[in-house]
C-alpha atoms as a PDB file:
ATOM      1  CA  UNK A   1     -40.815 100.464 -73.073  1.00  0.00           C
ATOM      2  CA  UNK A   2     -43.454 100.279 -70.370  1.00  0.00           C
ATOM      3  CA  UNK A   3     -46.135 100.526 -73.084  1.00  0.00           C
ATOM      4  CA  UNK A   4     -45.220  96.757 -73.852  1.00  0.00           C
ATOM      5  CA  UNK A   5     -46.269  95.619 -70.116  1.00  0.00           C
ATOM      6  CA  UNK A   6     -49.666  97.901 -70.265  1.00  0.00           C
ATOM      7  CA  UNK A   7     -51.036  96.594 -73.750  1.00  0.00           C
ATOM      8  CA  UNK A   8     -50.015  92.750 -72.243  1.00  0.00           C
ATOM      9  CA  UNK A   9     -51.361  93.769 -68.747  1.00  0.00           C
ATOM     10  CA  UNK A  10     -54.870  94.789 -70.143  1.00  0.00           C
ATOM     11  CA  UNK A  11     -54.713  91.610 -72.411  1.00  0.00           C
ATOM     12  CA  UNK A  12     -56.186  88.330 -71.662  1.00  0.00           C
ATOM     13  CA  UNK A  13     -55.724  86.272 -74.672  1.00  0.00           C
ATOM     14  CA  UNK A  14     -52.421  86.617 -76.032  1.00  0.00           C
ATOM     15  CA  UNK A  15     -50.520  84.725 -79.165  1.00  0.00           C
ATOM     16  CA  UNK A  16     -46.930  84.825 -79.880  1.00  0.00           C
ATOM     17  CA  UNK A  17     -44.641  84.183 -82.605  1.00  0.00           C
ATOM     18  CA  UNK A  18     -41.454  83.653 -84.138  1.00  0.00           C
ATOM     19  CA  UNK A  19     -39.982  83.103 -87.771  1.00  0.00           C
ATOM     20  CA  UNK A  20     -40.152  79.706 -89.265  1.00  0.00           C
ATOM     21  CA  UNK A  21     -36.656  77.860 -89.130  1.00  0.00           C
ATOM     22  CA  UNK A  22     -36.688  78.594 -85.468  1.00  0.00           C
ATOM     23  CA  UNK A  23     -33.406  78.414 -84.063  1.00  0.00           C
ATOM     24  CA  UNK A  24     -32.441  78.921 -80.350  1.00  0.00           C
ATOM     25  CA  UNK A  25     -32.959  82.782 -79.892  1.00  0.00           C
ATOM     26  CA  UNK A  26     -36.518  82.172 -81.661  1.00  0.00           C
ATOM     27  CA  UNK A  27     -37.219  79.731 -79.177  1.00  0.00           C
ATOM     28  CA  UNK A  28     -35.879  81.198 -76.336  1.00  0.00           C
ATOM     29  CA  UNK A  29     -37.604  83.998 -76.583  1.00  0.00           C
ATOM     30  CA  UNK A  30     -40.996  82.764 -77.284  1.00  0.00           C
ATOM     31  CA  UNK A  31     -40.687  80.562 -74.433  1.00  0.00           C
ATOM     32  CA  UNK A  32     -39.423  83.127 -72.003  1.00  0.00           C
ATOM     33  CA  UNK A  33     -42.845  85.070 -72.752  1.00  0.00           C
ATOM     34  CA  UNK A  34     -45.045  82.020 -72.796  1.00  0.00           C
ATOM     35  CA  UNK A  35     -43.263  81.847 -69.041  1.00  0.00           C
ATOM     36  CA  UNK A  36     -44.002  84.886 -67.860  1.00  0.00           C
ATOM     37  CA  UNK A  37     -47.935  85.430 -69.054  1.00  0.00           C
ATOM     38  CA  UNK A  38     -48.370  81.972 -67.686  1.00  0.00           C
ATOM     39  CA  UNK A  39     -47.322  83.477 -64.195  1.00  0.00           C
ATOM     40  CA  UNK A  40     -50.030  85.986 -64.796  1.00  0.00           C
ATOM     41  CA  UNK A  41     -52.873  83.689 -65.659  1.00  0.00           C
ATOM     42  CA  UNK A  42     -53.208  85.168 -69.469  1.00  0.00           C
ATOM     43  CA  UNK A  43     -54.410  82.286 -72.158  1.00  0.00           C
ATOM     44  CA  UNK A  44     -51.093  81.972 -74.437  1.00  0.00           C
ATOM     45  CA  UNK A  45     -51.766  80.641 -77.625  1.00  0.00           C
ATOM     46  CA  UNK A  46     -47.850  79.695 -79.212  1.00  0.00           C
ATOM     47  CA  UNK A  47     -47.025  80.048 -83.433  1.00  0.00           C
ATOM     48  CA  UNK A  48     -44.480  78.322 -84.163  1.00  0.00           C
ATOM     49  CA  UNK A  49     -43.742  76.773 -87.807  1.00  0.00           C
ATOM     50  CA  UNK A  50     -43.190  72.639 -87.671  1.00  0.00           C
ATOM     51  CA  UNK A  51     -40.569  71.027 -87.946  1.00  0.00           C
ATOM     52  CA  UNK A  52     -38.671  72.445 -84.934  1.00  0.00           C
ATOM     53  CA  UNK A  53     -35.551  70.933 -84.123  1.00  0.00           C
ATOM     54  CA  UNK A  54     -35.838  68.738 -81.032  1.00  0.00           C
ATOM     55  CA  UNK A  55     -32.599  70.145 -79.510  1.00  0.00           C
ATOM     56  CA  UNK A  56     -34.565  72.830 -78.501  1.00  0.00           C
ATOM     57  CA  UNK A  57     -36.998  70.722 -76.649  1.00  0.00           C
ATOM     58  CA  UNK A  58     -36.440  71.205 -73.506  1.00  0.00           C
ATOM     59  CA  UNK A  59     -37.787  74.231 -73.013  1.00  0.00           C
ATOM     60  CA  UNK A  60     -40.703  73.197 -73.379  1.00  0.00           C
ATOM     61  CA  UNK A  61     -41.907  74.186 -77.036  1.00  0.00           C
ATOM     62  CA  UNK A  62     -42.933  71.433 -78.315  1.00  0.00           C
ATOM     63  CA  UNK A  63     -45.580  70.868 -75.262  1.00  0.00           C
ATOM     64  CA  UNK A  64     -47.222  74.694 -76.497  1.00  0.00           C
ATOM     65  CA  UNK A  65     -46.617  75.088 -79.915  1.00  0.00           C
ATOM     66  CA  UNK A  66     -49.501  75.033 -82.233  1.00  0.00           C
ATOM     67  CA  UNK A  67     -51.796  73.392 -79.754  1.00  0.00           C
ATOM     68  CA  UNK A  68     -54.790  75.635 -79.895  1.00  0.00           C
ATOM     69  CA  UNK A  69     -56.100  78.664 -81.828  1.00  0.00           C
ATOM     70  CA  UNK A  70     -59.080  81.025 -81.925  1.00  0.00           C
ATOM     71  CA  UNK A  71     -60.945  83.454 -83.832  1.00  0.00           C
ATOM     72  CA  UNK A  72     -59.302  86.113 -82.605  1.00  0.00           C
ATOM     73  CA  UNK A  73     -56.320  87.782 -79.829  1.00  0.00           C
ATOM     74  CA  UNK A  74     -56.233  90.389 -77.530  1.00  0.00           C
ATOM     75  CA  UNK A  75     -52.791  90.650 -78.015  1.00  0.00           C
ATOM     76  CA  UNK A  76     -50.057  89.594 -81.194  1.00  0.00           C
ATOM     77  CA  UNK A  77     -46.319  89.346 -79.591  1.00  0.00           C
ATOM     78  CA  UNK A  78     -43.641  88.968 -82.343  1.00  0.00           C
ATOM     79  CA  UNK A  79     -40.133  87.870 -81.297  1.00  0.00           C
ATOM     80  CA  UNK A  80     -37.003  87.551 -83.190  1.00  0.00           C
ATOM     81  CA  UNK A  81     -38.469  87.973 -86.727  1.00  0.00           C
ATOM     82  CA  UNK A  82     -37.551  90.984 -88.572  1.00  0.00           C
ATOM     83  CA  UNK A  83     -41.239  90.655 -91.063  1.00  0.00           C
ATOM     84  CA  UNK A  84     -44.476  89.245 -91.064  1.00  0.00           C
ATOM     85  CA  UNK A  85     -43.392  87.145 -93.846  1.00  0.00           C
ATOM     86  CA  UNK A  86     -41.477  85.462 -91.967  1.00  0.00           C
ATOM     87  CA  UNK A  87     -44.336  83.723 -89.586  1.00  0.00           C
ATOM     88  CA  UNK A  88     -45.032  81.053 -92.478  1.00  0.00           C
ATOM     89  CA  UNK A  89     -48.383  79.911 -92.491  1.00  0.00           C
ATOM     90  CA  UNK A  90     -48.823  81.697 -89.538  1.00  0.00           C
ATOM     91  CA  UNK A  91     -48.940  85.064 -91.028  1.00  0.00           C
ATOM     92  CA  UNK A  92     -52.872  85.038 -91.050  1.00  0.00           C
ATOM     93  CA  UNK A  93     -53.051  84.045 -87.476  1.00  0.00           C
ATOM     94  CA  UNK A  94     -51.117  87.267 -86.092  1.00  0.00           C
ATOM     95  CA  UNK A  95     -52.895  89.686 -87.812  1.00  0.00           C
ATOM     96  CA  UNK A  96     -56.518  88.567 -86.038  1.00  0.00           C
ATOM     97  CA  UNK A  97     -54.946  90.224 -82.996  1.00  0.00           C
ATOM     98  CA  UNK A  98     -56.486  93.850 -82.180  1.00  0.00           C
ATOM     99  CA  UNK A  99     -52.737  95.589 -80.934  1.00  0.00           C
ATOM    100  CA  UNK A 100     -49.050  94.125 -81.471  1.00  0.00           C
ATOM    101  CA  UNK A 101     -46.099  94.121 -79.945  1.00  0.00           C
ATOM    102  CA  UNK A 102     -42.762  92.849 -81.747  1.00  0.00           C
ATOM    103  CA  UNK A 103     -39.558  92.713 -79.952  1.00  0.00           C
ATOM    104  CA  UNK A 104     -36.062  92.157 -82.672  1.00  0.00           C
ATOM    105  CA  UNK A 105     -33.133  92.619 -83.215  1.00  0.00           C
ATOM    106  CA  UNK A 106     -32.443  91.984 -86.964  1.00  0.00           C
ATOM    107  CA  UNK A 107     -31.442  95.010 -88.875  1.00  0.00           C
ATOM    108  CA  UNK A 108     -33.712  94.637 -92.086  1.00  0.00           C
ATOM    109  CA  UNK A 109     -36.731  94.900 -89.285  1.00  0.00           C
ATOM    110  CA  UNK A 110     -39.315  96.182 -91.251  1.00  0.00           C
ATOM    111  CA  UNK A 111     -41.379  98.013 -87.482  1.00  0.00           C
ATOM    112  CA  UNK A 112     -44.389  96.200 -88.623  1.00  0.00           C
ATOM    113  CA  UNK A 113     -46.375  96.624 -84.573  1.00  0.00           C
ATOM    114  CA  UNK A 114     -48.536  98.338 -83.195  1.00  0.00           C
ATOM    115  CA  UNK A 115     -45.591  99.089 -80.678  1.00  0.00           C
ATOM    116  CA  UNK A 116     -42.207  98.314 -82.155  1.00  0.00           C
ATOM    117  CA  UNK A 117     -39.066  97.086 -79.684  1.00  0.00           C
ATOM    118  CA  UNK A 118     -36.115  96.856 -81.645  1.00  0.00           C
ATOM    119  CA  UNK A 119     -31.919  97.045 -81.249  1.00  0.00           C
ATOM    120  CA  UNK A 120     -29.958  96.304 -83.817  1.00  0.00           C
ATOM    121  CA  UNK A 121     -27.080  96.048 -81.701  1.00  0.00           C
ATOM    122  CA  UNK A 122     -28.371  93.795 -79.594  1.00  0.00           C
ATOM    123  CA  UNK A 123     -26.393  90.348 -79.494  1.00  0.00           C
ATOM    124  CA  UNK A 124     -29.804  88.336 -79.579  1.00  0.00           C
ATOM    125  CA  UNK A 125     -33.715  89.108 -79.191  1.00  0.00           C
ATOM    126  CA  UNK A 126     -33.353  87.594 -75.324  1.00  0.00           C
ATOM    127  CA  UNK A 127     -30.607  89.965 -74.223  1.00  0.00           C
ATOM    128  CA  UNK A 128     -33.375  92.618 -75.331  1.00  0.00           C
ATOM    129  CA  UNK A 129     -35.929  90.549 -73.287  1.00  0.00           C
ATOM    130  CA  UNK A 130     -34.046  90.461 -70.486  1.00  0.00           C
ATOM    131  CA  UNK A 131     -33.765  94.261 -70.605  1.00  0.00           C
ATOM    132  CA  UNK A 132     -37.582  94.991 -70.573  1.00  0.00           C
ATOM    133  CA  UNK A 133     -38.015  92.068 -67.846  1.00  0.00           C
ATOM    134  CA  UNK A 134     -35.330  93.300 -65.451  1.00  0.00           C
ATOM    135  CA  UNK A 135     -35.821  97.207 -65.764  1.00  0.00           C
ATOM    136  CA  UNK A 136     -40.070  96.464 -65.490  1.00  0.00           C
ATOM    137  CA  UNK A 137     -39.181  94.466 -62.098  1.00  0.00           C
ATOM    138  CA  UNK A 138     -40.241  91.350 -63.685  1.00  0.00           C
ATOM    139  CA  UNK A 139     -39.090  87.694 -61.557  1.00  0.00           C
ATOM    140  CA  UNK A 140     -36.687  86.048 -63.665  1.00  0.00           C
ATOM    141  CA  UNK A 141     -36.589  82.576 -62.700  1.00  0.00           C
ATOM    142  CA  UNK A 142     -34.647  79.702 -63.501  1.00  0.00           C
ATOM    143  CA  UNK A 143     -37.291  78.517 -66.590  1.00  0.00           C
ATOM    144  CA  UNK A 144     -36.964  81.656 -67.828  1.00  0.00           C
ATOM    145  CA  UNK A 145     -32.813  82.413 -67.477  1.00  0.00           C
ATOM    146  CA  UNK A 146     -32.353  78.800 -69.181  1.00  0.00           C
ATOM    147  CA  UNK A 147     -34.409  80.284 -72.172  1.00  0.00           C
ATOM    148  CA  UNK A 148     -33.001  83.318 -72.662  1.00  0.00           C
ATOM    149  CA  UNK A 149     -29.583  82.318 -71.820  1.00  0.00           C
ATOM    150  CA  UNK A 150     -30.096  79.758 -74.434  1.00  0.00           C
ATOM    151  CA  UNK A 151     -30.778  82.069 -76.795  1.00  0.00           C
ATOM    152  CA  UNK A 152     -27.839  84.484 -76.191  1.00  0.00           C
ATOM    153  CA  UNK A 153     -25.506  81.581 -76.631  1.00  0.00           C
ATOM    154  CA  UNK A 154     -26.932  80.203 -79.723  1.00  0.00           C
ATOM    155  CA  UNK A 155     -27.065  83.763 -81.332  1.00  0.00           C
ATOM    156  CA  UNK A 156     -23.884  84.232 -80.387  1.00  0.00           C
ATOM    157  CA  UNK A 157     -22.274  80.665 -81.275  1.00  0.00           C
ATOM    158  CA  UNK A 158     -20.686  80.554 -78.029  1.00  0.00           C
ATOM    159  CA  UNK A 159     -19.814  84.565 -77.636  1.00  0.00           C
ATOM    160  CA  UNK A 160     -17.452  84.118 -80.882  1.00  0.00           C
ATOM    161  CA  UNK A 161     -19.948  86.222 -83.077  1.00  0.00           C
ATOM    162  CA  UNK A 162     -19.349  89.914 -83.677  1.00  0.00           C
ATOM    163  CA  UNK A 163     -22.369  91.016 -82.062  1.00  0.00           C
ATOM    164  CA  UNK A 164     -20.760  89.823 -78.823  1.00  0.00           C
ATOM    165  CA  UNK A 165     -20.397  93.227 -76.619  1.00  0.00           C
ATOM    166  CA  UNK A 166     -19.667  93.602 -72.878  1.00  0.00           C
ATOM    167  CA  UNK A 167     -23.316  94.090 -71.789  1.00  0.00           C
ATOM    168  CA  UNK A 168     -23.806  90.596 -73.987  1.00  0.00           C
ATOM    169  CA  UNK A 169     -21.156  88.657 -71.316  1.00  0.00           C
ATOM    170  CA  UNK A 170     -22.776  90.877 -68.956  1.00  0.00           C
ATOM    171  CA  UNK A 171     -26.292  89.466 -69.159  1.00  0.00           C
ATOM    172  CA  UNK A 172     -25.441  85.805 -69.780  1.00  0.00           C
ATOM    173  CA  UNK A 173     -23.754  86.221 -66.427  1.00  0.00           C
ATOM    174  CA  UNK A 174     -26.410  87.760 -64.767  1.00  0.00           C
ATOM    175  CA  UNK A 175     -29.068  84.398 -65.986  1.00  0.00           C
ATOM    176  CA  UNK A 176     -26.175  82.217 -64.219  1.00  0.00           C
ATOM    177  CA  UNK A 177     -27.035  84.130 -61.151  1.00  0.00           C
ATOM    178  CA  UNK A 178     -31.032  83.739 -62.051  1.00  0.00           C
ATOM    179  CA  UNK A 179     -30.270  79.407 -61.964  1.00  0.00           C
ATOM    180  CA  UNK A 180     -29.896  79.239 -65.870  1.00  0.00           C
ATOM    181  CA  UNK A 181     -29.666  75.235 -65.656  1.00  0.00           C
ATOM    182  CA  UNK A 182     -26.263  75.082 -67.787  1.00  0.00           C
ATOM    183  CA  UNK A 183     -26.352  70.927 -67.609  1.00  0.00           C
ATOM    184  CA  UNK A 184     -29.645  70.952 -69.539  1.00  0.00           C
ATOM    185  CA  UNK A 185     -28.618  73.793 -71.856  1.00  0.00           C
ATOM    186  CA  UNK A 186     -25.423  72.561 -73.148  1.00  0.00           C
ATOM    187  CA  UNK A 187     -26.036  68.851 -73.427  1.00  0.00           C
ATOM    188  CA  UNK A 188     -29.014  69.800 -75.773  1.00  0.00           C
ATOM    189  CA  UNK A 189     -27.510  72.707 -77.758  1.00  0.00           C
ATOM    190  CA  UNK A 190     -23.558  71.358 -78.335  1.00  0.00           C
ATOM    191  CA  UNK A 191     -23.399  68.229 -76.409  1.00  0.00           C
ATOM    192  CA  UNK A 192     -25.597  65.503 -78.360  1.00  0.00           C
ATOM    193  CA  UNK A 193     -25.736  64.900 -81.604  1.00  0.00           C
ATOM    194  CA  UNK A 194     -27.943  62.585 -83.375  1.00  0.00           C
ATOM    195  CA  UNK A 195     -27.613  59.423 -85.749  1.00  0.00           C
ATOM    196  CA  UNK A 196     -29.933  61.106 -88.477  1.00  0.00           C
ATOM    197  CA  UNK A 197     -27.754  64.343 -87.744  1.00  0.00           C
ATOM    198  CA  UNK A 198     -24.093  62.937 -88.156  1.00  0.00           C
ATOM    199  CA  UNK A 199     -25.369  60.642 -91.233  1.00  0.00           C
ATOM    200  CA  UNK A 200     -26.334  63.826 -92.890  1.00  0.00           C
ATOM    201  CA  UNK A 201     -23.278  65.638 -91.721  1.00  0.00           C
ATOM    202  CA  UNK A 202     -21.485  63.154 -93.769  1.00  0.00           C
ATOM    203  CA  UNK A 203     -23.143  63.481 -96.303  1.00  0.00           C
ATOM    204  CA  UNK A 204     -23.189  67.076 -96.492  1.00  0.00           C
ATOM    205  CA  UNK A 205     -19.306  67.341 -96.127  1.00  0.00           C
ATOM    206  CA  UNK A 206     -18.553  64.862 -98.992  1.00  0.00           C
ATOM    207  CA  UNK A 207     -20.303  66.599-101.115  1.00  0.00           C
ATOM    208  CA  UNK A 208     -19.472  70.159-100.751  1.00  0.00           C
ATOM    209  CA  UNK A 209     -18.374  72.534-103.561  1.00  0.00           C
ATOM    210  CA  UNK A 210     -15.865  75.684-103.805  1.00  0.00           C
ATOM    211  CA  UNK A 211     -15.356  78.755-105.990  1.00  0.00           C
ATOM    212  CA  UNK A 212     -13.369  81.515-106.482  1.00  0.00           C
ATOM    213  CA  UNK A 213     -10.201  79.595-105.418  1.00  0.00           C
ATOM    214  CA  UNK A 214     -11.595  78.478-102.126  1.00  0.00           C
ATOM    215  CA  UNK A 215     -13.324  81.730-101.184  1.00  0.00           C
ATOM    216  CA  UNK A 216     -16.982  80.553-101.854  1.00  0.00           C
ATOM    217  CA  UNK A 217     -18.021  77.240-100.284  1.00  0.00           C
ATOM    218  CA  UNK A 218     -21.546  75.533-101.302  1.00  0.00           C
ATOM    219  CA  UNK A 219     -23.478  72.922 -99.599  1.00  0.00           C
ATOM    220  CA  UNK A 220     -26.696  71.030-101.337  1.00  0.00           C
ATOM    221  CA  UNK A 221     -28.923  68.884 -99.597  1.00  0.00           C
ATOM    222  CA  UNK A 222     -31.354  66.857-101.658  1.00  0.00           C
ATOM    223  CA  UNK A 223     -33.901  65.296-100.682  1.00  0.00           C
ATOM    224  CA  UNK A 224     -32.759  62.542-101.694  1.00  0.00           C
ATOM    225  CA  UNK A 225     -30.050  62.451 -99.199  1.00  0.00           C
ATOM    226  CA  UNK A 226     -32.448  64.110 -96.471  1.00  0.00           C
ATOM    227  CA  UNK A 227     -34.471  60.385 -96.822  1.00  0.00           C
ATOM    228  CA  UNK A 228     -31.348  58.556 -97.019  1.00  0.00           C
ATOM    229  CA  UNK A 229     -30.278  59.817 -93.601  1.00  0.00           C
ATOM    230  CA  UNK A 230     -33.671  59.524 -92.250  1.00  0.00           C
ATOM    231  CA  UNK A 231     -33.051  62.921 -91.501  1.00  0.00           C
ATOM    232  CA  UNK A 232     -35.087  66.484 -92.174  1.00  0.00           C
ATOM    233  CA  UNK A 233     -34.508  70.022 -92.365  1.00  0.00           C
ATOM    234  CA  UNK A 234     -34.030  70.396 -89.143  1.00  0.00           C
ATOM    235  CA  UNK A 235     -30.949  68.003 -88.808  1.00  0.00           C
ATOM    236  CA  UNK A 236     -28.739  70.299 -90.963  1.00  0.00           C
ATOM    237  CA  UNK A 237     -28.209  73.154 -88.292  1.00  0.00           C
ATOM    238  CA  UNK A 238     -24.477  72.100 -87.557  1.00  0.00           C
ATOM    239  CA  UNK A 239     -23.447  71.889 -90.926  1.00  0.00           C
ATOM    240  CA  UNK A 240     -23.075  75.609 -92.269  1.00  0.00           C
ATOM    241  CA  UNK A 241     -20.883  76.358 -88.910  1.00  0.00           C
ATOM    242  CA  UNK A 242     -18.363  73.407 -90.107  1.00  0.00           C
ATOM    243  CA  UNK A 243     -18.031  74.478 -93.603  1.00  0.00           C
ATOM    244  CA  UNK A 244     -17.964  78.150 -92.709  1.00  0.00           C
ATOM    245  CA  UNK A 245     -14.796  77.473 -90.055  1.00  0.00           C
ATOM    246  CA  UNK A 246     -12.654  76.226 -92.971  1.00  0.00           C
ATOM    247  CA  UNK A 247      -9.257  78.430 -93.389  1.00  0.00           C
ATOM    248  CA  UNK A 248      -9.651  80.776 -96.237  1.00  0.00           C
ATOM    249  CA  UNK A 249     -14.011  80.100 -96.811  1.00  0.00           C
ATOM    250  CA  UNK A 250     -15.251  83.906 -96.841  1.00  0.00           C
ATOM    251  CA  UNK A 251     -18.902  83.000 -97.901  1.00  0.00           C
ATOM    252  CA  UNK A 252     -20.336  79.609 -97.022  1.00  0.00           C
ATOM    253  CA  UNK A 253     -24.099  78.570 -97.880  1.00  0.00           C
ATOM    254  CA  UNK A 254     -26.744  76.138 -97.373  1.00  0.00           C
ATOM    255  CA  UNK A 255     -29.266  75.082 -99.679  1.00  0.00           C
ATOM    256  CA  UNK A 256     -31.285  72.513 -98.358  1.00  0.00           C
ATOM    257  CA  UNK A 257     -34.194  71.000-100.298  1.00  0.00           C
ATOM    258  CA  UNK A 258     -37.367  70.791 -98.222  1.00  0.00           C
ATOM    259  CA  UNK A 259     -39.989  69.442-101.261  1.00  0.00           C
ATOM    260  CA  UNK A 260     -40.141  70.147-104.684  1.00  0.00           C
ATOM    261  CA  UNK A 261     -39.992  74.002-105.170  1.00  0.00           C
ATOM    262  CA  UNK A 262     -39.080  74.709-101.706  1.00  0.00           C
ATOM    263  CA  UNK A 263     -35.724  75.340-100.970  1.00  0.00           C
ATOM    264  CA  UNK A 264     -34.311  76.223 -97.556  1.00  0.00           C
ATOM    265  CA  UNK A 265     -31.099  78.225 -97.362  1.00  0.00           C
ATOM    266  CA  UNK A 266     -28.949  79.425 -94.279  1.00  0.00           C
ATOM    267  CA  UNK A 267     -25.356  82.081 -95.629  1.00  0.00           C
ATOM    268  CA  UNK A 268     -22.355  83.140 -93.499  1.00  0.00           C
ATOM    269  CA  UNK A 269     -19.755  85.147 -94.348  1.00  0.00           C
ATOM    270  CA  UNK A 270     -16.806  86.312 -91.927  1.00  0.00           C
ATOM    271  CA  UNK A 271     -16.412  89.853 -94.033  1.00  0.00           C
ATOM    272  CA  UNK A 272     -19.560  90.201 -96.714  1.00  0.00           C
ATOM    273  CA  UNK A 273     -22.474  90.625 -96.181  1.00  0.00           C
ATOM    274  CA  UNK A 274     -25.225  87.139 -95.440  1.00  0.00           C
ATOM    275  CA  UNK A 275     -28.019  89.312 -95.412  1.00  0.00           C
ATOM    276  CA  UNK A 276     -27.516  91.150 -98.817  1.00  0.00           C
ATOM    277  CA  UNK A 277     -27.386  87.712-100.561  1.00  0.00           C
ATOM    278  CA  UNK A 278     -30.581  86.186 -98.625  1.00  0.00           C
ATOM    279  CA  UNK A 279     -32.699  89.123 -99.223  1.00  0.00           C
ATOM    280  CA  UNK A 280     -32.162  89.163-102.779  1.00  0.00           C
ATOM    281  CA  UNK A 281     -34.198  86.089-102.605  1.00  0.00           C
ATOM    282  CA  UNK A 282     -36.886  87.846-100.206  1.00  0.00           C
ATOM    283  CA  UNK A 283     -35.374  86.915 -96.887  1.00  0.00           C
ATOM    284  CA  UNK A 284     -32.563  88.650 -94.509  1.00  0.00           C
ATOM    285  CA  UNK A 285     -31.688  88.471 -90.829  1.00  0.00           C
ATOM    286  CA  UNK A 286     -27.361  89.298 -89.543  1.00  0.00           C
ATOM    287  CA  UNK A 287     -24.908  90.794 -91.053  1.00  0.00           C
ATOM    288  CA  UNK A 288     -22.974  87.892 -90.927  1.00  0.00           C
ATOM    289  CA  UNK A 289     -25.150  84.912 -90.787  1.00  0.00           C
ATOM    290  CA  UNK A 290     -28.538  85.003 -92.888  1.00  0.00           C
ATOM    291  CA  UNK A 291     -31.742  82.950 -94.019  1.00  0.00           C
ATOM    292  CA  UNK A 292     -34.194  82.809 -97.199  1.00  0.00           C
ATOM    293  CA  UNK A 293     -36.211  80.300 -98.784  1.00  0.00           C
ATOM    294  CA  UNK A 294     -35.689  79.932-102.764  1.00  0.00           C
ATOM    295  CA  UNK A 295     -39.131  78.209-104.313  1.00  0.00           C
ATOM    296  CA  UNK A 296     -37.811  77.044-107.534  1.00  0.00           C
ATOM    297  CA  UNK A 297     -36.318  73.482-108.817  1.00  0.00           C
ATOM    298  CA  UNK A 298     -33.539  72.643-106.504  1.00  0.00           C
ATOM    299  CA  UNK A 299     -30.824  72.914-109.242  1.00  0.00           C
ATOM    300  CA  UNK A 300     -31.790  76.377-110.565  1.00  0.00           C
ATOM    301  CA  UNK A 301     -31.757  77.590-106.873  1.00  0.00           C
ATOM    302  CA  UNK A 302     -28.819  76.207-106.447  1.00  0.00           C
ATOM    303  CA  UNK A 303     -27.347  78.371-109.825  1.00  0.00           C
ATOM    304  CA  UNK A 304     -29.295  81.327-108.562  1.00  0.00           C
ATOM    305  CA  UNK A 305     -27.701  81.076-104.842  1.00  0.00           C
ATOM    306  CA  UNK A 306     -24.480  80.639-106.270  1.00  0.00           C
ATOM    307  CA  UNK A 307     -24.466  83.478-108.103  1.00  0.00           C
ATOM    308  CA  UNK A 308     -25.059  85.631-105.521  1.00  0.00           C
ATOM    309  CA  UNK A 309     -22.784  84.690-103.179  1.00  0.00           C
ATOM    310  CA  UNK A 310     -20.475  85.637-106.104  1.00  0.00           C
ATOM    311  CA  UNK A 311     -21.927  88.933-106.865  1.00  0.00           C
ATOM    312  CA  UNK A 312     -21.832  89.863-103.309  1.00  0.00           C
ATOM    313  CA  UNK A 313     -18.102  88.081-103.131  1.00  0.00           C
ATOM    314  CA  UNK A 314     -17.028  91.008-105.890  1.00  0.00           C
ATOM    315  CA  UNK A 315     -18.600  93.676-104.149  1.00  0.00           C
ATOM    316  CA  UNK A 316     -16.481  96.425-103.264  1.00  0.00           C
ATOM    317  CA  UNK A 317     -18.485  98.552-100.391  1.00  0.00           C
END
């Protein structure tokens, strides 16, 4: 795709983005870029919808995100976000840009640029990235392999996904040999967990719901519990993962209230199909794991969610 590197190499001012609920491919990726056009003296302006979980820190987001804007961008690079939509109350800022680039690997990716990367059989956005960086000749260094490796691993939980292919184990092991700084990495993605984080964990657990003889499990967040915790939306990451691991759980969601009307929600499934039930409710992203936002009272999303997961749990195809 070397029409990426000539809109970004006649661009000076430059603004990327990712989807709100940022998790570590998001991240990874936007900070890989912001790396690179740093190296070549462009002005990077970073989107990047608050809160952002501070596990994710040390790559250096929170020191660029939503610092500065301007009337207007060269340049608009998307990264891991399959629709506009999906920028948040960024969705404004993206479109001042003259060209766009968007680089993805969701399969509901709705080609929405100017020029359009995207492989849906891709493990992650950053083993994409890594593609255009290492067949353009561009330095990977060790900022850079720490990001992207980061975001392989998260995407894949660990290479236990089923997007996991050789060229996936192939990559990873190629950042290694770019100085991917695995101390740093792991500690912050799987080796620290916070108070506010296991308080809500708790929380969460006790509280969690099955249908359909086990098949369906359901996890609501209030609020109300959110404050108890002294926790946000950002602190319930781990949680779907626990539920979801349970022996005989086919469908496991999240519904996490973020204020009044505005519902969060994360779905995985080990057979069915996440992204069917999210984009019922306007959102989408894996087969297998998927993310909407429901803006209703938190108990009627909670009976619409619900019912989905069981509509899609009866589905035949």
């Amino acid at each position: 795709m070397h029409k990426i590197f000539e809109l970004i190499e006649r661009s000076k001012k430059i603004a990327i983005f990712a989807h709100i609920n940022c998790d570590g491919d998001a991240v990874g990726s936007v900070m890989s870029f912001y790396n690179y056009l740093k190296s070549m003296d462009k002005d990077v302006f970073v989107f990047l919808q608050r809160p952002i979980n501070d596990n994710y820190y040390y790559m250096g987001i929170n020191e660029v995100a939503n610092i500065k804007f301007d009337s207007s961008y060269d340049l608009a690079i998307s990264v891991d976000c399959p629709n506009t939509k999906r920028f948040g109350e960024f969705e404004k800022e993206f479109f001042k840009a003259t060209e766009s680039i968007q680089i993805d690997h969701h399969i509901d990716n709705e080609q929405f640029a100017t020029v359009n990367c995207v492989d849906s059989k891709a493990s992650s956005t950053c083993e994409i990235i890594y593609k255009l960086f290492t067949e353009n000749e561009i330095k990977i260094d060790d900022s850079i392999a720490t990001c992207l490796y980061s975001g392989i691993i998260t995407d894949t939980r660990r290479f236990i996904n089923p997007n996991v292919t050789s060229n996936s184990l192939f990559v990873a092991g190629k950042l290694i040999d770019c100085g991917a700084n695995f101390d740093v990495l792991n500690y912050n993605l799987f080796g620290r967990i916070k108070k506010n984080e296991f308080e809500i964990l708790k929380l969460a657990l006790n509280c969690t719901e099955f249908y359909e003889d086990g098949k369906i499990a359901f996890v609501g967040i209030t609020k109300k519990m959110l404050d108890k915790a002294n926790a946000d939306s950002t602190c319930t990451y781990r949680i779907i993962d626990q539920v979801n691991s349970i022996d005989g759980v086919e469908i496991c969601a999240l519904l996490t209230e973020n204020k009044y009307r505005d519902n969060m929600v994360s779905v995985r499934t080990k057979q069915k199909s996440a992204q069917r039930i999210c984009k019922a409710f306007g959102g989408g992203g894996h087969l297998r794991a998927s993310g909407c936002r429901i803006f209703v009272p938190f108990n009627i999303a909670k009976e619409q969610l619900i019912e989905e997961c069981k509509k899609e749990f009866f589905r035949n195809d």
